[in-house]
PDB file of N, CA and C in Angstrom:
ATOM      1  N   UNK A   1    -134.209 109.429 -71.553  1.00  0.00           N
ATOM      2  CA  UNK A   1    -135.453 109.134 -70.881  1.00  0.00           C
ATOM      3  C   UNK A   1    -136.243 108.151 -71.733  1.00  0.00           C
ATOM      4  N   UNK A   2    -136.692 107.329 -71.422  1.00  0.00           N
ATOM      5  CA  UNK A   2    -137.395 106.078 -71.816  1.00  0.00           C
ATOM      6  C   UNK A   2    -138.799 106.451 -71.899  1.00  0.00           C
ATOM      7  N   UNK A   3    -139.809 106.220 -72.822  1.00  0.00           N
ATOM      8  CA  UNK A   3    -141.236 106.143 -72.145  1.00  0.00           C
ATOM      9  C   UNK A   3    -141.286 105.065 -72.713  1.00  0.00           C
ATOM     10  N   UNK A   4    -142.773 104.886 -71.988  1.00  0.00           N
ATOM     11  CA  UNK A   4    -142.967 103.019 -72.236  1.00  0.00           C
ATOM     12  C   UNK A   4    -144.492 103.441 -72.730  1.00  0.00           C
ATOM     13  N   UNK A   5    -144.857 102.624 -73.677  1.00  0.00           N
ATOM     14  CA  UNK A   5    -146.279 102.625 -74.513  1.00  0.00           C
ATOM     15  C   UNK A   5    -147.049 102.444 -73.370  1.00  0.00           C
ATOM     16  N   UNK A   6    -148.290 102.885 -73.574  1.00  0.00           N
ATOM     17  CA  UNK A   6    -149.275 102.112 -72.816  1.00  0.00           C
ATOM     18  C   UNK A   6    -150.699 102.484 -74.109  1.00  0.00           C
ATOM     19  N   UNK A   7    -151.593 101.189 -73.892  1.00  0.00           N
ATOM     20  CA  UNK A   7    -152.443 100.743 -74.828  1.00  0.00           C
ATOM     21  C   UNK A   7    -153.655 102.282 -73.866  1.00  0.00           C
ATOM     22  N   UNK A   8    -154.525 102.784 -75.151  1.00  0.00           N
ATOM     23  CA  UNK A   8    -155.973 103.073 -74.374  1.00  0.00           C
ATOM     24  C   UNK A   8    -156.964 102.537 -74.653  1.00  0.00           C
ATOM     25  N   UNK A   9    -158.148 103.012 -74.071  1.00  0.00           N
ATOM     26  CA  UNK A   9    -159.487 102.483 -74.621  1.00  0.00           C
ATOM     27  C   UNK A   9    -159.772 101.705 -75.616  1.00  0.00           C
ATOM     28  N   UNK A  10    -159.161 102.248 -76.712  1.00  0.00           N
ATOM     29  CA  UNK A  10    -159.520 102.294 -78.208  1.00  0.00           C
ATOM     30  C   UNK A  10    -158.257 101.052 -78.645  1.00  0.00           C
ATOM     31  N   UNK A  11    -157.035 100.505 -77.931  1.00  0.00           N
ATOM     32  CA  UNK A  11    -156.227  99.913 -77.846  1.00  0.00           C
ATOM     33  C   UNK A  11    -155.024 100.573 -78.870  1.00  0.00           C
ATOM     34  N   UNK A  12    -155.388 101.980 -79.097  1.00  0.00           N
ATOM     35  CA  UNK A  12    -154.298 103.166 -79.359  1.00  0.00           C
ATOM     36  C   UNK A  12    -153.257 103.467 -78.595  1.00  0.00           C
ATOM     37  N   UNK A  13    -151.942 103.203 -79.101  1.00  0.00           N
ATOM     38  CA  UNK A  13    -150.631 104.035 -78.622  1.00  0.00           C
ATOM     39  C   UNK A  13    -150.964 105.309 -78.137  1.00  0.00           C
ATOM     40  N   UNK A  14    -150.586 105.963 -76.983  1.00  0.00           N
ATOM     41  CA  UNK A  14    -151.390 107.339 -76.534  1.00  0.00           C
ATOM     42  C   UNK A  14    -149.917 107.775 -76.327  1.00  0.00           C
ATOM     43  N   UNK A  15    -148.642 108.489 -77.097  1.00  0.00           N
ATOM     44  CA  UNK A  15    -147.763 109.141 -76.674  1.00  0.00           C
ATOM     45  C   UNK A  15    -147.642 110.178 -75.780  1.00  0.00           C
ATOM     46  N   UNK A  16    -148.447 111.172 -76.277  1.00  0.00           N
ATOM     47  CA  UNK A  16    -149.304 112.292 -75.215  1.00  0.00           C
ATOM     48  C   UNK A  16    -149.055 112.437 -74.104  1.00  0.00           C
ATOM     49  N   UNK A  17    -150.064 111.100 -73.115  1.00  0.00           N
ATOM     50  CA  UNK A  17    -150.146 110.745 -72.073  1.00  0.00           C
ATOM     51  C   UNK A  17    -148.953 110.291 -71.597  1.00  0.00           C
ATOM     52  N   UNK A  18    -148.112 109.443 -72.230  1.00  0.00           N
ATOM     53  CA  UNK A  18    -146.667 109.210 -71.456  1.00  0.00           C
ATOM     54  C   UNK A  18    -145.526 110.316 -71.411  1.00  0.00           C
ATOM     55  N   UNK A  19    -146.066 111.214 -72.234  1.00  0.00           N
ATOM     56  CA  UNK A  19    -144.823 112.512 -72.280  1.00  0.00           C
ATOM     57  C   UNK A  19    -145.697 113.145 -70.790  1.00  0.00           C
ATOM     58  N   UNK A  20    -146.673 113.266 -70.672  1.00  0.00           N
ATOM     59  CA  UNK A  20    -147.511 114.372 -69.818  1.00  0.00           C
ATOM     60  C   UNK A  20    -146.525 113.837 -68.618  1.00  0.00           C
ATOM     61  N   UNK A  21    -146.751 112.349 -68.377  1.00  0.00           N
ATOM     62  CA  UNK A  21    -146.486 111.810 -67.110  1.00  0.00           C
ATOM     63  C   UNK A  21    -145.434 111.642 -66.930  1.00  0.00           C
ATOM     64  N   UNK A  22    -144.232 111.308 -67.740  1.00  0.00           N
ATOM     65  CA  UNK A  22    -142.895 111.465 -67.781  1.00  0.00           C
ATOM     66  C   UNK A  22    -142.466 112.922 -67.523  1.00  0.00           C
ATOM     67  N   UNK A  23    -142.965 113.999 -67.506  1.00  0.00           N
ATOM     68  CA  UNK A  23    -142.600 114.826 -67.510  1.00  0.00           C
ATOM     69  C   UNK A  23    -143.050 115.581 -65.977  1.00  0.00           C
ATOM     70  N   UNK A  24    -144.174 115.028 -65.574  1.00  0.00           N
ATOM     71  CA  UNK A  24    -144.626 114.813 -63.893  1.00  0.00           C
ATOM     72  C   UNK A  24    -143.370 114.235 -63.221  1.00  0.00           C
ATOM     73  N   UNK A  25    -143.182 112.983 -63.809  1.00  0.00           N
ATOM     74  CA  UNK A  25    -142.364 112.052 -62.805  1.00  0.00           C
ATOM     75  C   UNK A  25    -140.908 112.810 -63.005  1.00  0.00           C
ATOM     76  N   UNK A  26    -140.416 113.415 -63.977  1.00  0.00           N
ATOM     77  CA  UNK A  26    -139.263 114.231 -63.792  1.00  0.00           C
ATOM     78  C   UNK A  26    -139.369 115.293 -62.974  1.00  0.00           C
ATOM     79  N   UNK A  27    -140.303 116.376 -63.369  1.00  0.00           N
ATOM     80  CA  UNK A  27    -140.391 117.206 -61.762  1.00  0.00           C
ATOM     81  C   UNK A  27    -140.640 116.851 -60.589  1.00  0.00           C
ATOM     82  N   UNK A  28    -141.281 115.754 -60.457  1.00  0.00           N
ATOM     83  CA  UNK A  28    -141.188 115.163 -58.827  1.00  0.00           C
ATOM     84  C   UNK A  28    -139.585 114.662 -58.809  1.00  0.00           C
ATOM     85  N   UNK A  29    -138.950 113.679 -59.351  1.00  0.00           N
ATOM     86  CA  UNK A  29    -137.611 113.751 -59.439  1.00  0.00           C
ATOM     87  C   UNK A  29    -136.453 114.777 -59.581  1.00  0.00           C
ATOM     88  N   UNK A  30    -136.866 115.748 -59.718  1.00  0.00           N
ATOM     89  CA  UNK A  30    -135.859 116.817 -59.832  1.00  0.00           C
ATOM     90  C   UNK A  30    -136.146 117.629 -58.299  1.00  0.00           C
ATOM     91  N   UNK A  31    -137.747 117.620 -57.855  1.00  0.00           N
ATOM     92  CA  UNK A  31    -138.029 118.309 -56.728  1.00  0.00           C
ATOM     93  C   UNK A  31    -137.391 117.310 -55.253  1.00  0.00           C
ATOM     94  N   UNK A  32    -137.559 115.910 -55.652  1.00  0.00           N
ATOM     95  CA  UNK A  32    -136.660 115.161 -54.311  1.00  0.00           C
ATOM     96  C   UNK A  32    -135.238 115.180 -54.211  1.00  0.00           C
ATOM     97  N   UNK A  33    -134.728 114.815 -55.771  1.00  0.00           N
ATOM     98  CA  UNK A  33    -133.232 115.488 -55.667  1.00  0.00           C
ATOM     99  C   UNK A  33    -132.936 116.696 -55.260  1.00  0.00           C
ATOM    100  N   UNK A  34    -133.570 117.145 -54.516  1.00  0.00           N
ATOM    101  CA  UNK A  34    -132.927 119.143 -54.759  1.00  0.00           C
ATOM    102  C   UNK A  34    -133.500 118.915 -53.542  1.00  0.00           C
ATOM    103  N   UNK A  35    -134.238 118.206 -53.229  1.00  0.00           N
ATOM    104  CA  UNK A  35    -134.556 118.416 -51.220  1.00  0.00           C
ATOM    105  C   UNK A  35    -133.257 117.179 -50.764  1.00  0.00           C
ATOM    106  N   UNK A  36    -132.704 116.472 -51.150  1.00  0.00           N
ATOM    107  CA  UNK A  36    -131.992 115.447 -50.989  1.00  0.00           C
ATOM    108  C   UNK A  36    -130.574 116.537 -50.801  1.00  0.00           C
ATOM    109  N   UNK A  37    -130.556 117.087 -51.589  1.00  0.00           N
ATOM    110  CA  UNK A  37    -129.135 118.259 -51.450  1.00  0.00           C
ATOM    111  C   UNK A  37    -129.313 119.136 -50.500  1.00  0.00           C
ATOM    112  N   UNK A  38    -130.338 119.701 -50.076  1.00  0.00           N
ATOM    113  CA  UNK A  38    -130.834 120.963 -49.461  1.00  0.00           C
ATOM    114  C   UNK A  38    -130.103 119.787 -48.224  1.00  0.00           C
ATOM    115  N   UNK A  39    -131.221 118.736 -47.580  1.00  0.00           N
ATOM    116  CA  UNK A  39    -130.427 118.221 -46.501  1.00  0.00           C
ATOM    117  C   UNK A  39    -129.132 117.507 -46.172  1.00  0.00           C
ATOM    118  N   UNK A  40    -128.463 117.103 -47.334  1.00  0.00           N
ATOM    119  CA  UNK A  40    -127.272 116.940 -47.123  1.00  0.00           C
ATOM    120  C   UNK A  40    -126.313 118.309 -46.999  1.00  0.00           C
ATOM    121  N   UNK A  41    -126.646 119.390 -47.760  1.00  0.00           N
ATOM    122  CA  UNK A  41    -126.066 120.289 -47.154  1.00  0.00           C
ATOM    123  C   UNK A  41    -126.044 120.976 -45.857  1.00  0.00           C
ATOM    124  N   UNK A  42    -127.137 120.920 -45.292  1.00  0.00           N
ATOM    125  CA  UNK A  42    -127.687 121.342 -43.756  1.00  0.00           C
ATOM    126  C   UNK A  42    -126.672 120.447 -43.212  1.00  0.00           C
ATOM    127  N   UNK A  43    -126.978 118.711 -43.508  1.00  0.00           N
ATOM    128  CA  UNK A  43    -126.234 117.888 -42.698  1.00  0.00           C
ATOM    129  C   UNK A  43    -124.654 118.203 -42.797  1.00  0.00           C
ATOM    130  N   UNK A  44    -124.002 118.424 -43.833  1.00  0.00           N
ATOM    131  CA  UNK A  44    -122.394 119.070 -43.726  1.00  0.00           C
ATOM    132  C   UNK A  44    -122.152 120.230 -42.963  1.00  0.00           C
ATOM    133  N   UNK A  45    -123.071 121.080 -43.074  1.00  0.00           N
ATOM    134  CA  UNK A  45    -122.906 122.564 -42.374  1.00  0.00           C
ATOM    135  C   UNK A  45    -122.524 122.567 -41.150  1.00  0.00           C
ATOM    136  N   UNK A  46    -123.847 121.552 -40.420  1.00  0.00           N
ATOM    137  CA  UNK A  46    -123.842 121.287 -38.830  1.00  0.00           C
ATOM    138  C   UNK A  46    -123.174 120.181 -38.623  1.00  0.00           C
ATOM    139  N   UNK A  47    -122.275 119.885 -39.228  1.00  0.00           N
ATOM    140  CA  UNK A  47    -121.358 118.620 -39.074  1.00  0.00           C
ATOM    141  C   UNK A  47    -122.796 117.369 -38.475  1.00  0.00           C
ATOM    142  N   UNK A  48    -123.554 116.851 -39.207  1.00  0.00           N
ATOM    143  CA  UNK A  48    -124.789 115.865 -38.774  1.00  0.00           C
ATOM    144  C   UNK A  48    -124.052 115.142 -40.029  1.00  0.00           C
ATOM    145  N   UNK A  49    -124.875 114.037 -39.415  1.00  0.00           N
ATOM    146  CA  UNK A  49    -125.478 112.822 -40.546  1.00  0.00           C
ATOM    147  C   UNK A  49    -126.483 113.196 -41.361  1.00  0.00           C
ATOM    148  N   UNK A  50    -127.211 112.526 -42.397  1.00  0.00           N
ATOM    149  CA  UNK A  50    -128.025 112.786 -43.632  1.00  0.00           C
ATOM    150  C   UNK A  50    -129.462 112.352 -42.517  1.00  0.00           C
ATOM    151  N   UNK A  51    -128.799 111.432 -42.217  1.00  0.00           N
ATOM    152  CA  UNK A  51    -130.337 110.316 -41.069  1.00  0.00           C
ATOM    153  C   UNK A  51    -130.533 111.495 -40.063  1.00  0.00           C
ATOM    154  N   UNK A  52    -129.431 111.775 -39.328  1.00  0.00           N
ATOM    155  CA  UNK A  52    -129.743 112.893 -38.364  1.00  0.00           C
ATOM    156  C   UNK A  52    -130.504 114.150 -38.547  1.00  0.00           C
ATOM    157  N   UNK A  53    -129.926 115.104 -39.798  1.00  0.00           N
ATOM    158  CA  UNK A  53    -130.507 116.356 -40.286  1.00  0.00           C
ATOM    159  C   UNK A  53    -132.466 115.810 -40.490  1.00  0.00           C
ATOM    160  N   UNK A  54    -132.213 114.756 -41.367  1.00  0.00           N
ATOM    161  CA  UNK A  54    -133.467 114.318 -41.547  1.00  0.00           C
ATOM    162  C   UNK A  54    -134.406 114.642 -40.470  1.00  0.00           C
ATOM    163  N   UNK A  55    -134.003 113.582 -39.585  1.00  0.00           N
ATOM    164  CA  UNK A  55    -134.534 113.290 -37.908  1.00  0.00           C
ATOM    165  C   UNK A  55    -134.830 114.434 -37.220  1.00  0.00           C
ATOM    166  N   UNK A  56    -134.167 115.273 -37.789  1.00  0.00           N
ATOM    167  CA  UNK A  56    -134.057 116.693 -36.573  1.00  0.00           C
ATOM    168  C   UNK A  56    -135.609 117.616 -37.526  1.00  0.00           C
ATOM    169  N   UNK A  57    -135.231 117.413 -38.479  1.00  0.00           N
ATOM    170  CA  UNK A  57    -136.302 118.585 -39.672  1.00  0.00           C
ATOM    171  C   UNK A  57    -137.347 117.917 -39.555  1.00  0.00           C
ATOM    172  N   UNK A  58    -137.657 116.027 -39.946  1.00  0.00           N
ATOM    173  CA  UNK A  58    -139.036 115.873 -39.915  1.00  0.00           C
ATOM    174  C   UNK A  58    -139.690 115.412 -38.822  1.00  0.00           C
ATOM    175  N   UNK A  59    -138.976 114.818 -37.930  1.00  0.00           N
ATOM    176  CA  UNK A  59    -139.578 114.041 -36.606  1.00  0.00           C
ATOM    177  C   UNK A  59    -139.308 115.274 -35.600  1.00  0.00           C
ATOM    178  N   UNK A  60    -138.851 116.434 -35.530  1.00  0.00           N
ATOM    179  CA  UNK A  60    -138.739 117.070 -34.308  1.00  0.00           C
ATOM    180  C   UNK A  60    -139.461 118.540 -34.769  1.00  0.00           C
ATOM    181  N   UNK A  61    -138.360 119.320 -35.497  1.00  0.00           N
ATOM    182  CA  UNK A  61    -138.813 120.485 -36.114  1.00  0.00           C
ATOM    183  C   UNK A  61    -140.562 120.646 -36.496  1.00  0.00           C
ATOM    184  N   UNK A  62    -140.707 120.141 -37.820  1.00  0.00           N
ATOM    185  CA  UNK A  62    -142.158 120.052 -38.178  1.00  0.00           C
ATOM    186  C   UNK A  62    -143.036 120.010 -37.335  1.00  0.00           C
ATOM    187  N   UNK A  63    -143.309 118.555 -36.836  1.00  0.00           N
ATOM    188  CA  UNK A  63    -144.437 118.238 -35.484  1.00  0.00           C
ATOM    189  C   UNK A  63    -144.173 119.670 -34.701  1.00  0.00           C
ATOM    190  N   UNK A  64    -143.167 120.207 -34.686  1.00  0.00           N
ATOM    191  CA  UNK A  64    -143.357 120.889 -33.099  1.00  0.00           C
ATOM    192  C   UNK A  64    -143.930 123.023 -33.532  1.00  0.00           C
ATOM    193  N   UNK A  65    -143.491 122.922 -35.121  1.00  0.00           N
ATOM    194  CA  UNK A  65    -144.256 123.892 -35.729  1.00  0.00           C
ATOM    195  C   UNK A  65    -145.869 123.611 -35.820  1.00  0.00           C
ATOM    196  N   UNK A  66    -145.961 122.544 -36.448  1.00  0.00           N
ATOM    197  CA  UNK A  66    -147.242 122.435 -36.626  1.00  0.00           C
ATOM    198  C   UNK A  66    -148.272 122.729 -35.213  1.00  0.00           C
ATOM    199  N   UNK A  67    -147.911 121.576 -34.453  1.00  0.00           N
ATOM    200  CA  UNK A  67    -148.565 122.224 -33.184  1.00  0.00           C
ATOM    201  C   UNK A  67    -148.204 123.219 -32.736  1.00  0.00           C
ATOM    202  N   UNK A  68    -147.228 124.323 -32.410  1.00  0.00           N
ATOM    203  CA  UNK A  68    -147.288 125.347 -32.308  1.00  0.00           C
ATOM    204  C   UNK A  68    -148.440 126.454 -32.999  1.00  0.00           C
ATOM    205  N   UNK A  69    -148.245 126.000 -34.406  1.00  0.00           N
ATOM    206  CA  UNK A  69    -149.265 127.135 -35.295  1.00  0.00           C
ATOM    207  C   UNK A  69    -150.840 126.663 -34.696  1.00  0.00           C
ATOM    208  N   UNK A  70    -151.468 125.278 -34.706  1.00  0.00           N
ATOM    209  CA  UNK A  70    -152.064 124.708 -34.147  1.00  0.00           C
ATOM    210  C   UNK A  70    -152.350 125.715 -32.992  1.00  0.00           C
ATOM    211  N   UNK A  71    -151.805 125.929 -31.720  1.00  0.00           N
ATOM    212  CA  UNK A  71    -151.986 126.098 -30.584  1.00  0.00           C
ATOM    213  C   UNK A  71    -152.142 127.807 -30.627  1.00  0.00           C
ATOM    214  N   UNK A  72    -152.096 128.663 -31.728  1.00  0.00           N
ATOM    215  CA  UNK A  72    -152.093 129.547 -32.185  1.00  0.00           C
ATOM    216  C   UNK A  72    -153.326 130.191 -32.403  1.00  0.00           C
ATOM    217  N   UNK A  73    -153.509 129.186 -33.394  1.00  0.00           N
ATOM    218  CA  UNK A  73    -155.191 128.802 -33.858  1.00  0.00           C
ATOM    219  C   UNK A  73    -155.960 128.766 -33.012  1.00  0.00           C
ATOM    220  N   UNK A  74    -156.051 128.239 -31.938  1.00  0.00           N
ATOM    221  CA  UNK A  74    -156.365 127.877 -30.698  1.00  0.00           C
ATOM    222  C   UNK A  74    -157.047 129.314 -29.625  1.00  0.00           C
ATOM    223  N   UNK A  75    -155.599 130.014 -29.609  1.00  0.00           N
ATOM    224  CA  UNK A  75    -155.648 131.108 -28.954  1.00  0.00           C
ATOM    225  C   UNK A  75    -156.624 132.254 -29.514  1.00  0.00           C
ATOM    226  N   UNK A  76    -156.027 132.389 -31.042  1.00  0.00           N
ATOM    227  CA  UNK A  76    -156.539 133.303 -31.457  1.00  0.00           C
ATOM    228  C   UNK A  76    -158.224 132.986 -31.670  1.00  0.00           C
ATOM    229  N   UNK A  77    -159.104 132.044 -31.630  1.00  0.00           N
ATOM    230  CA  UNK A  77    -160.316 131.683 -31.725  1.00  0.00           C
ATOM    231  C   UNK A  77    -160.572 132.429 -30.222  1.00  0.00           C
ATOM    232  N   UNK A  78    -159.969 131.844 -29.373  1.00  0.00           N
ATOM    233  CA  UNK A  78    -160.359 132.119 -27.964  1.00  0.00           C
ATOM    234  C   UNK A  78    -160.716 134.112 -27.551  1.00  0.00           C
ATOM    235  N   UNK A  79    -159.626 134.223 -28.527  1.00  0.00           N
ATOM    236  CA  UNK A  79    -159.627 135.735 -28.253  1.00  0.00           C
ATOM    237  C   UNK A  79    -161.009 136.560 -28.898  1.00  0.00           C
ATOM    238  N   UNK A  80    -161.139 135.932 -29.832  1.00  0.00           N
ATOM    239  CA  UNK A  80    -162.352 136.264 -31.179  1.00  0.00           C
ATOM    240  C   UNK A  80    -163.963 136.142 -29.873  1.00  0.00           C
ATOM    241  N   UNK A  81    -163.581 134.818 -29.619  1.00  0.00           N
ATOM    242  CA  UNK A  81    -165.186 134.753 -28.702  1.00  0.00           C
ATOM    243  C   UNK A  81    -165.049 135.488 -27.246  1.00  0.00           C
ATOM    244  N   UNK A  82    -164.275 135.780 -26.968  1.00  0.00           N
ATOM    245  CA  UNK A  82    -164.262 136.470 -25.580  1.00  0.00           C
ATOM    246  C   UNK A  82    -164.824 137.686 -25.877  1.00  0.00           C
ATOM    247  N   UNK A  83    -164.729 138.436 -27.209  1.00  0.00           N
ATOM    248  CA  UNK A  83    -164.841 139.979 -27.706  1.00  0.00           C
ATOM    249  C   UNK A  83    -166.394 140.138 -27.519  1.00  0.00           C
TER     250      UNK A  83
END
């Protein structure tokens, strides 16, 4: 793993700060690789494509939870003021 200097305020080497953030940018990198597997495995399971599984989880699935829970929300307010 590489870090790269960066100058501060004071025009001080701040190691610190590049370990903090290198070490951010590795858990975001370790958290997309491991969703990158999660859907390629879905996509082998169901005999899909990587584009397809994708397509199906974020453009169909999601939206159609969200508004569901949404429409939930909805109801259950309705029920609250009728009481």
């Amino acid at each position: 793993m590489r870090y790269r200097l960066q100058k501060d305020y004071d025009g001080v080497y701040d190691l610190m700060d590049n370990l903090l953030e290198s070490s951010v940018y590795a858990d975001v990198n370790g958290l997309f690789n491991w969703c990158v597997d999660v859907l390629i495995y879905i996509a082998n399971v169901t005999n899909m494509t990587y584009e397809e599984a994708n397509i199906l989880i974020f453009i169909i699935l999601q939206p159609s939870i969200i508004v569901f829970l949404f429409l939930i929300v909805i109801y259950q307010r309705y029920k609250l003021i009728r009481r």
